[in-house]
Structure formats: structure tokens, C-alpha cells
Protein backbone atom coordinates (compact mmCIF):
# COMPACT_ATOMS: atom_id res chain seq x y z
CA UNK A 1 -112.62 -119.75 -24.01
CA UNK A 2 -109.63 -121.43 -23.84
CA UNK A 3 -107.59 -118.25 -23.59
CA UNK A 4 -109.61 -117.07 -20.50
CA UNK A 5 -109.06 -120.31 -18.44
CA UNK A 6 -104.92 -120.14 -19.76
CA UNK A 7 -104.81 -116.86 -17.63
CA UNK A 8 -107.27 -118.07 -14.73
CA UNK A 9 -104.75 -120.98 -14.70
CA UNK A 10 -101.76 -118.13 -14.55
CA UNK A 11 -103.40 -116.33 -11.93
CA UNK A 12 -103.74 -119.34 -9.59
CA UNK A 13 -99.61 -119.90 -10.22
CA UNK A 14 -99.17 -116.05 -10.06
CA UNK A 15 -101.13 -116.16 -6.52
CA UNK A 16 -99.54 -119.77 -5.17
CA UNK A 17 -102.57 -121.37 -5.59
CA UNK A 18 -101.38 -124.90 -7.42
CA UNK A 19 -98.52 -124.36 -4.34
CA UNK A 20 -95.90 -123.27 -6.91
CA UNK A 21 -94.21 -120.19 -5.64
CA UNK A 22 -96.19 -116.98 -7.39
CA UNK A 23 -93.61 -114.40 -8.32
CA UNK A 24 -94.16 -112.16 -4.99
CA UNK A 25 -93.82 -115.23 -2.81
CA UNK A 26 -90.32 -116.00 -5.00
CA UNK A 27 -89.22 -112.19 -4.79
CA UNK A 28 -89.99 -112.57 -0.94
CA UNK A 29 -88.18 -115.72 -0.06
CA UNK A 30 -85.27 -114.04 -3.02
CA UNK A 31 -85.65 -116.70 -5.25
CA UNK A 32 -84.85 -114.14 -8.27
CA UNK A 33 -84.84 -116.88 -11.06
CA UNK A 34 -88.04 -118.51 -10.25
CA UNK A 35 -89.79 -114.43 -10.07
CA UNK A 36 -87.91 -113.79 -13.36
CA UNK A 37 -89.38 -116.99 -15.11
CA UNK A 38 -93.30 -116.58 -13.68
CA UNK A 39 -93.24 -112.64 -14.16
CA UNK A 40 -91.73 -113.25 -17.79
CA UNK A 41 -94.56 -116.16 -18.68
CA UNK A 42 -97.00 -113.29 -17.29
CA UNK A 43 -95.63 -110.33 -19.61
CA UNK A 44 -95.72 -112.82 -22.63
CA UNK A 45 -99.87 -113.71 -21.92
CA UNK A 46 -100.93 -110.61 -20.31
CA UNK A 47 -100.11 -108.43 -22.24
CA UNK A 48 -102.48 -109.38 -25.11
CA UNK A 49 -105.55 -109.82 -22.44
CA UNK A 50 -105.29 -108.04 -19.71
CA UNK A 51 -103.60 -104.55 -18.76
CA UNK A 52 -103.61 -105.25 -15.23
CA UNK A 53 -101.83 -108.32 -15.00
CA UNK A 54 -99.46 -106.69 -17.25
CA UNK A 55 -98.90 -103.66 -15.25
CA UNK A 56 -98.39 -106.23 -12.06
CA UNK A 57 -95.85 -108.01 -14.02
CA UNK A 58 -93.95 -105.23 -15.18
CA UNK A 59 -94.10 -104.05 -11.23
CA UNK A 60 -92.57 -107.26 -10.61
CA UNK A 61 -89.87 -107.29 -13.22
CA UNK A 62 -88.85 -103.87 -11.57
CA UNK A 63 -88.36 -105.31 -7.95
CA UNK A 64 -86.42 -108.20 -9.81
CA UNK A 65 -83.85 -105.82 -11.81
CA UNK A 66 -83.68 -103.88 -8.56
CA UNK A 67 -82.85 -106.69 -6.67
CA UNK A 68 -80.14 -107.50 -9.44
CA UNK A 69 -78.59 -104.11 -8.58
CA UNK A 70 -80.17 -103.04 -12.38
CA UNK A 71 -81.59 -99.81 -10.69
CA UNK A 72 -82.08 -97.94 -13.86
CA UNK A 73 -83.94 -100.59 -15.87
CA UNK A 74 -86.14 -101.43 -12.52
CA UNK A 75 -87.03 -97.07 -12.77
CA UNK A 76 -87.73 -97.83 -16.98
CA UNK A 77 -89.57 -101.36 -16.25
CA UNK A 78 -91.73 -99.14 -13.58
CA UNK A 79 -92.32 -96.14 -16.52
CA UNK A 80 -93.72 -99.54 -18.86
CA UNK A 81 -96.06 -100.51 -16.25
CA UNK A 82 -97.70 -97.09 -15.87
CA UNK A 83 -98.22 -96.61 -19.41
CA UNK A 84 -100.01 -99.85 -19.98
CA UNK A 85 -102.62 -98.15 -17.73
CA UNK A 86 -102.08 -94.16 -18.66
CA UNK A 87 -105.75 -92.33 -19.00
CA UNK A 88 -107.42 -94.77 -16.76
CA UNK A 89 -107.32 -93.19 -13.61
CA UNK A 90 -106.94 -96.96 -11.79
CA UNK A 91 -106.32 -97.17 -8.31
CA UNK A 92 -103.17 -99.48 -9.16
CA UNK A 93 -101.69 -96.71 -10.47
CA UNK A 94 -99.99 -95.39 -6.82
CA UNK A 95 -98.01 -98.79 -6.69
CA UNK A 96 -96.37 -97.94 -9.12
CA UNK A 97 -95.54 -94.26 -7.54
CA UNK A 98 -94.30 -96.04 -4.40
CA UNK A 99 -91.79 -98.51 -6.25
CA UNK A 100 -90.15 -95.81 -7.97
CA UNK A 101 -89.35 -93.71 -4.56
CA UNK A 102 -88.10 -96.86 -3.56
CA UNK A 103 -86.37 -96.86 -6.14
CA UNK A 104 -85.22 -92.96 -5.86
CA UNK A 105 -84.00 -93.64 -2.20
CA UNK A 106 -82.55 -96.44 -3.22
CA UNK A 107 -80.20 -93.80 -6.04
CA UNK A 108 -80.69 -91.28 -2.96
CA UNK A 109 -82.76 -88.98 -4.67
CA UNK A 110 -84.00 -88.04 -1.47
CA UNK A 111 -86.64 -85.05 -2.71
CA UNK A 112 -87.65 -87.03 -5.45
CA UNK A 113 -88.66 -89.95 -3.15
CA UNK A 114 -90.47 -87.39 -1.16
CA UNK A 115 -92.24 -85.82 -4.14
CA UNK A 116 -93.55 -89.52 -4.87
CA UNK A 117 -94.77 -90.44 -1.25
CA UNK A 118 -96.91 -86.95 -1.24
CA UNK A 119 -99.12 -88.62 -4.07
CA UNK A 120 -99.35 -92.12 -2.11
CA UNK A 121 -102.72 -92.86 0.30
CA UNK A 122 -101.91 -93.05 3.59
CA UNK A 123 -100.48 -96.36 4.57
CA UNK A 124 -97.85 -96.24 2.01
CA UNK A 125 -96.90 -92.60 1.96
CA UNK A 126 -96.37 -93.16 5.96
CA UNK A 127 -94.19 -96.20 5.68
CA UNK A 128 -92.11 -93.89 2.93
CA UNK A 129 -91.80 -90.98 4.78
CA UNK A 130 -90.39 -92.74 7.64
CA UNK A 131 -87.92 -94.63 5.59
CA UNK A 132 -86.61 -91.24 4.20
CA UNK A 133 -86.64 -89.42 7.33
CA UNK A 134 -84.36 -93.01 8.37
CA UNK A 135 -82.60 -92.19 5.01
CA UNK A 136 -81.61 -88.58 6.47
CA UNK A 137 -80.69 -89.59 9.72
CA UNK A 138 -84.14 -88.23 11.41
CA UNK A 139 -85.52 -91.07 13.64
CA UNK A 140 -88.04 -88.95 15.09
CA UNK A 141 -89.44 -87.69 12.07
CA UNK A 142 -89.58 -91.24 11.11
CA UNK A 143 -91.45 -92.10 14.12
CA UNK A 144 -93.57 -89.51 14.05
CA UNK A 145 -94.37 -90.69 10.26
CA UNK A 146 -95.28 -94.45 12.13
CA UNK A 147 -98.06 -92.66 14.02
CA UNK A 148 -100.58 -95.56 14.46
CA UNK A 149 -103.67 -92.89 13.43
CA UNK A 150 -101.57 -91.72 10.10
CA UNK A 151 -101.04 -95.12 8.54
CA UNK A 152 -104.71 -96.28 9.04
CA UNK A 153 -105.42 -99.99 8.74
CA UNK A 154 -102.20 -101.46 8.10
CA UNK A 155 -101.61 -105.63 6.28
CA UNK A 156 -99.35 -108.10 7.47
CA UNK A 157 -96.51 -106.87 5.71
CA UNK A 158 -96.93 -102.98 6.34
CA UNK A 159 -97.39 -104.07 9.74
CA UNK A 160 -93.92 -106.00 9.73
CA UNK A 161 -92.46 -103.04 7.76
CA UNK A 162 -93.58 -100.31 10.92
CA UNK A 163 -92.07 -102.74 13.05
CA UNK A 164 -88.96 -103.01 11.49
CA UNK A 165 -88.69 -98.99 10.97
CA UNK A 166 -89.12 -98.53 14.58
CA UNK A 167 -86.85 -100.91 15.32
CA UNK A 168 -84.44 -99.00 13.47
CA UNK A 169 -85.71 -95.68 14.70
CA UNK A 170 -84.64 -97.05 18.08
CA UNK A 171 -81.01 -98.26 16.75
CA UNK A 172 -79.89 -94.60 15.21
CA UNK A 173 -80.94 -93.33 18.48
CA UNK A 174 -79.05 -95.75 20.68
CA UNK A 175 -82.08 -96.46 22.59
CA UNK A 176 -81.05 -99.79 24.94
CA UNK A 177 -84.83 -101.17 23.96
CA UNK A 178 -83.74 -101.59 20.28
CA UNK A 179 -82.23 -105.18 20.90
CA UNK A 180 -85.94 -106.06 22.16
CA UNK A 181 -87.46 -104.37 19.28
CA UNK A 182 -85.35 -106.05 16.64
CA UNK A 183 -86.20 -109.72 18.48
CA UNK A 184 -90.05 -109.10 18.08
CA UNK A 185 -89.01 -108.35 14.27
CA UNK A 186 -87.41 -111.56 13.74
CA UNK A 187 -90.48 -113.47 15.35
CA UNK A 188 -92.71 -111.88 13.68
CA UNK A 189 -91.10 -112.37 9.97
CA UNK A 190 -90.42 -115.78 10.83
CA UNK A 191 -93.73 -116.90 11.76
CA UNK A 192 -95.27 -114.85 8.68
CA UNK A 193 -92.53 -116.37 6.46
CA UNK A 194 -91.18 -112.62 5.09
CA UNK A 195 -87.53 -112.27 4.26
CA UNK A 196 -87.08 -110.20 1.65
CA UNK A 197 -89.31 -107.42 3.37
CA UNK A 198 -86.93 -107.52 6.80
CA UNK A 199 -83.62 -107.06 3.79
CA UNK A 200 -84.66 -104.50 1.83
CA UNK A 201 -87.33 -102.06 3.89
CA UNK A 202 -84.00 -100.37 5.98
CA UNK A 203 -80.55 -101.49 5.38
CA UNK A 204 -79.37 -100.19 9.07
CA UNK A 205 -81.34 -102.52 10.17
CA UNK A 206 -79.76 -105.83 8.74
CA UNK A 207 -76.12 -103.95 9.02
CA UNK A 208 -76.97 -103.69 12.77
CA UNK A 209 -78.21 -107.93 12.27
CA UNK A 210 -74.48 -108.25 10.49
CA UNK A 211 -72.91 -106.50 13.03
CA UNK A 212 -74.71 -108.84 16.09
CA UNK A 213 -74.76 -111.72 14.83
CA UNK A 214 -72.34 -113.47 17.56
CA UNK A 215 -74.75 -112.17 20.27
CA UNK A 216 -77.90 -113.01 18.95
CA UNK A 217 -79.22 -116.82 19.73
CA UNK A 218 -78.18 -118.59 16.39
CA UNK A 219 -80.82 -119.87 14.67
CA UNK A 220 -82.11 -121.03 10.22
CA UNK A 221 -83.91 -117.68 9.85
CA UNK A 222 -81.67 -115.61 11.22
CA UNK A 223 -78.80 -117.29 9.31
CA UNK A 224 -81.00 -116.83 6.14
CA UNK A 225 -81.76 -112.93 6.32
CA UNK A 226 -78.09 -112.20 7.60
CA UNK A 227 -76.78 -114.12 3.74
CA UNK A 228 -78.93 -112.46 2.30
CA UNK A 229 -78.25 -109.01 3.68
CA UNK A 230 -74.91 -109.36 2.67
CA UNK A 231 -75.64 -110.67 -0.65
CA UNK A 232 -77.46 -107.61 -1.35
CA UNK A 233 -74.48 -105.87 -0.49
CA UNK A 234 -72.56 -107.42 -2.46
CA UNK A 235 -74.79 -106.68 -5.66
CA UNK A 236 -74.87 -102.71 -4.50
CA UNK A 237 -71.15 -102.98 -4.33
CA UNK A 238 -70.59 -104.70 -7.47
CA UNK A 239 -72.75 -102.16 -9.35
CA UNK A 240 -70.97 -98.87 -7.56
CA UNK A 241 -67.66 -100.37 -8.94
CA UNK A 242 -66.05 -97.85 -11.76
CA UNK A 243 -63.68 -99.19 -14.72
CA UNK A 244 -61.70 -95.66 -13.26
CA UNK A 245 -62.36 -94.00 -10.00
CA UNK A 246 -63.07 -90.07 -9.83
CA UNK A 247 -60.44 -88.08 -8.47
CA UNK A 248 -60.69 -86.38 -5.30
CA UNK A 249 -60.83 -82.57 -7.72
CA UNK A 250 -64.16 -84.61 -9.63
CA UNK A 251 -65.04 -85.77 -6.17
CA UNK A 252 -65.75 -82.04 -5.21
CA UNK A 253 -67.19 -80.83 -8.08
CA UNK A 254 -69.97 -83.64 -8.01
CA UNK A 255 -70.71 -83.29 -4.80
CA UNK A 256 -71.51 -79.59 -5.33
CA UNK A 257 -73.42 -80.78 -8.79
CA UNK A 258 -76.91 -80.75 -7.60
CA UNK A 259 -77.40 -77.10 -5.92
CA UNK A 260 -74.80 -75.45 -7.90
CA UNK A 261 -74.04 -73.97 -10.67
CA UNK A 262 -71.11 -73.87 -12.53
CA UNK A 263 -70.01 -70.68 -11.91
CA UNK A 264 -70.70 -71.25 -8.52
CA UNK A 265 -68.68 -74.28 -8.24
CA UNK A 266 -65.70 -72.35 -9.60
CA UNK A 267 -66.04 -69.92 -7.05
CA UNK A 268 -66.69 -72.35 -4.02
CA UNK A 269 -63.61 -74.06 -5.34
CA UNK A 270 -61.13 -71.58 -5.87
CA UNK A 271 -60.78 -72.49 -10.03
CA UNK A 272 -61.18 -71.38 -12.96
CA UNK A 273 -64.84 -72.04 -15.05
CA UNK A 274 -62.60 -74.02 -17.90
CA UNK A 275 -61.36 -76.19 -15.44
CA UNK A 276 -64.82 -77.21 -13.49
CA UNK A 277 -66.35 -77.87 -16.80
CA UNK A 278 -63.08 -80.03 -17.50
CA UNK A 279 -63.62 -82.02 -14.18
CA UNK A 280 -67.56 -82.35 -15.24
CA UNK A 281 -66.44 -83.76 -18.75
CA UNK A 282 -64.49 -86.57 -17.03
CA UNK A 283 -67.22 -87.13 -14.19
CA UNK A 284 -69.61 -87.52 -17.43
CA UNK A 285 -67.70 -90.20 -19.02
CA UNK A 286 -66.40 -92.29 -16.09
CA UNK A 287 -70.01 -92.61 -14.50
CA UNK A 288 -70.93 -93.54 -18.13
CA UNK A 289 -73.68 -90.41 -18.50
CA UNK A 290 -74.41 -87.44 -20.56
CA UNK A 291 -76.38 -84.81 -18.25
CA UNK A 292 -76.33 -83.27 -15.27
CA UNK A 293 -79.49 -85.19 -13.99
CA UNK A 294 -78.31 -88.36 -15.20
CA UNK A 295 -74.31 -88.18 -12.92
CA UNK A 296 -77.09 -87.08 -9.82
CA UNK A 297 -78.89 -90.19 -10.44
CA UNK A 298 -75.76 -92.39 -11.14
CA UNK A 299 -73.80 -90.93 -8.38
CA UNK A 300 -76.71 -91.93 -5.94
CA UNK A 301 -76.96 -95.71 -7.21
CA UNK A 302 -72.70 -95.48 -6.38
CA UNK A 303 -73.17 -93.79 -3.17
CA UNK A 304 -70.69 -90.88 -4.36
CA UNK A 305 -71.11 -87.70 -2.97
């Protein structure tokens, strides 16, 4: 008995119920240590009780490593989490499919993403088609994936998250309404209290916040989302940093990597098959990988070609 009401008690510090941050409420407002510590104490009880906490949890740790710029442990943390529930057919089970093409666009793994959002209900799958579309420069495919009747009934959050898309939408199409569109963001995510969700759900739109900041009415929120925008991009540019850079030679052969092969790359670059596979060796060992797949994968968390 006195396990069960040891994870009711959990739950109700998990959900902010005793008014101690819960570990989404710390991931929103960035508070990385305090998520770390209540998704940690989580793992260590849930794990013997309850699969679906533990799945949560593991969910959680992903967003937190992801955060950290750990992008490959966040993908193996989200692999954890489905297991624990593997065979049971739960409807928690597409959460864990829309973190990881986060996650993939995040790398950008742009068809992998897409492969993901195909399996995702509607609301979700919308609000990730539109932020690859964003990814590849379409802002009308992205607005076209914001369609009102596709995403269905929509939270607070995915609500926020449609507004900010179209607000970027607007911005890669230099429409003059964007400024408009990005001040009914701001209201909205300060009165609803999100920050993390205006950061992370499109990075053009807190460059274009960066970018503004001397013309836009100066203000705590504001200030808060524009430090934190650039303290995610210092943790992306931390983690792109190689011990040696690749040459501009490697440069070209991993950018041809993923659709070619190597006898095509040879050809498309004028050399020999010895030397491409000499360029891939090096490529190999300064991202730090062994594969193919895996110097895609890295080369997408670097932003590399």
C-alpha cells in the first residue's frame, strides 16, 4: 500500500500538483536540472510499477539530452521508452514516433522525419509536416499542412505551435503581416506561460526574434525567449564543433554520401575510386563514426552538407 501512494505522491509532483515544477513544466520554462532530477526520481520508481510512467520518463529524459545538444542519446533514450511498452499496442506509443522526427529534423534527416509523421494521428502528423515543409524551405506546403480541418481539435500548446508555424510561414515568404503574426505569438505564450515551445518548434522563428530585437517593444518575456534562443544555439554550436575540420575534397564527397554511390562519387568528382574511399576513411574518423548511415546522421546533428 505504501508503494501505491509513493507513486500517487510522484504523480502529483510529476503533474505540479504540490506546486513543485513537474518535469514538463521544468523542460518548458528550460529549467534542465530540475527536469533531469524529477524525470530521474521517476525512472528509479517507475520502472518497477508502472510501464507507463516509465515510458513518460524516458520521453522526458530524451527532450532533456536533446536540449543538452546529446541528440544521439535523446534518439536511444526514445528507443528505451518504446520497448518498455513493445507488444502492447498503447496509444502512447505515437509520442514516442513524434519525438524521434523531432529528433530526425533536428539531425536533418528530412525523409526519415517524414516517414515518422505518416504514422502520427492527425494533430501531430500536421504540426510535423509543416515544420518539415518549413525545414525545406516550402511555406506553402507548410501552410497547407496548418489547414484548420486537417489538424482536428487542437490543445493549448498545438494551438501555440500552428501559430508560431504560420508565423514563420509568413517570415520565409516576406509577407509584411509576419511582424503582426509573430506579436500575437508572443501574447499568446506569455499569457499561457510557454517558452520552451516558442524556442524549439521553428528556429527561423526566434533567429528572426534575434535579429528584431531593437525594434520590438522591450519587455521580461521577450528578453527570456531571445537568451534562451541563443543559448540553444550555443549548445548546437558547441556540439557541431570537430577536434579537426573536413576538408573541402571530404566536404564533397559527404555531401554526395547519401544518394550516391561510390563509384558514382568518383565519377561526379573527377577521381579515382581509391581516393573517394580515402576521403570516406577520414570523414569516418573525424565525425567519430563507422558507417555510412551513421556520418548521414552525424553530419545532420553538425549541419555539414
Amino acid at each position: 500500500m505504501r508503494k501505491f501512494e509513493h507513486l500517487v505522491e510522484l504523480r502529483q509532483e510529476l503533474v505540479g500538483e504540490r506546486r513543485q515544477p513537474g518535469a514538463g513544466v521544468a523542460l518548458e520554462q528550460q529549467d534542465l536540472d530540475t527536469a533531469e532530477q524529477l524525470t530521474e526520481r521517476a525512472l528509479s520508481i517507475s520502472e518497477r510499477f508502472r510501464p507507463v510512467f516509465e515510458f513518460g520518463a524516458l520521453l522526458d529524459r530524451a527532450r532533456i539530452w536533446a536540449a543538452r545538444g546529446q541528440t544521439h542519446d535523446a534518439l536511444a533514450s526514445v528507443e528505451a521508452a518504446r520497448l518498455v511498452l513493445a507488444g502492447t499496442e498503447s496509444v502512447l506509443l505515437p509520442r514516442a514516433d513524434e519525438l524521434e522526427g523531432l529528433l530526425r529534423l533536428a539531425l536533418g534527416d528530412l525523409r526519415s522525419a517524414t516517414g515518422l509523421a505518416d504514422r502520427l494521428p492527425a494533430t501531430p502528423r500536421g504540426l510535423l509536416r509543416a515544420r518539415i515543409a518549413l525545414a525545406a524551405h516550402d511555406h506553402l506546403a507548410a501552410e497547407q499542412h496548418l489547414e484548420p480541418r486537417l489538424l482536428g481539435d487542437l490543445t493549448t500548446r498545438a494551438a501555440l505551435m500552428r501559430q508560431v508555424l504560420l508565423a514563420t510561414a509568413a517570415i520565409e515568404r516576406g509577407d509584411p503581416e509576419a511582424a503582426g503574426l509573430v506579436s500575437a505569438v508572443l501574447r499568446t505564450a506569455r499569457r499561457e506561460g510557454f517558452l520552451d515551445t516558442i524556442v524549439t518548434t521553428a528556429p527561423q522563428l526566434t533567429r528572426y526574434l534575434v535579429e528584431h530585437s531593437a525594434q520590438l517593444r522591450p519587455e521580461p518575456f521577450l528578453g527570456r525567449i531571445i537568451d534562451a534562443a541563443r543559448k540553444a544555439r550555443s549548445v548546437r554550436a558547441q556540439a557541431s564543433r570537430l577536434a579537426t575540420p573536413l576538408t573541402t575534397a571530404e566536404l564533397r564527397v559527404l555531401e554526395l554520401l547519401p544518394t550516391s554511390t561510390y563509384v558514382q562519387m568518383a565519377a561526379t568528382l573527377f577521381v579515382s575510386h581509391n581516393t573517394v574511399k580515402t576521403h570516406l576513411r577520414s570523414i569516418y574518423q573525424k565525425l567519430g563514426v563507422s558507417s555510412r548511415a551513421e556520418a548521414i546522421e552525424r553530419a545532420g546533428e553538425l549541419g555539414l552538407p
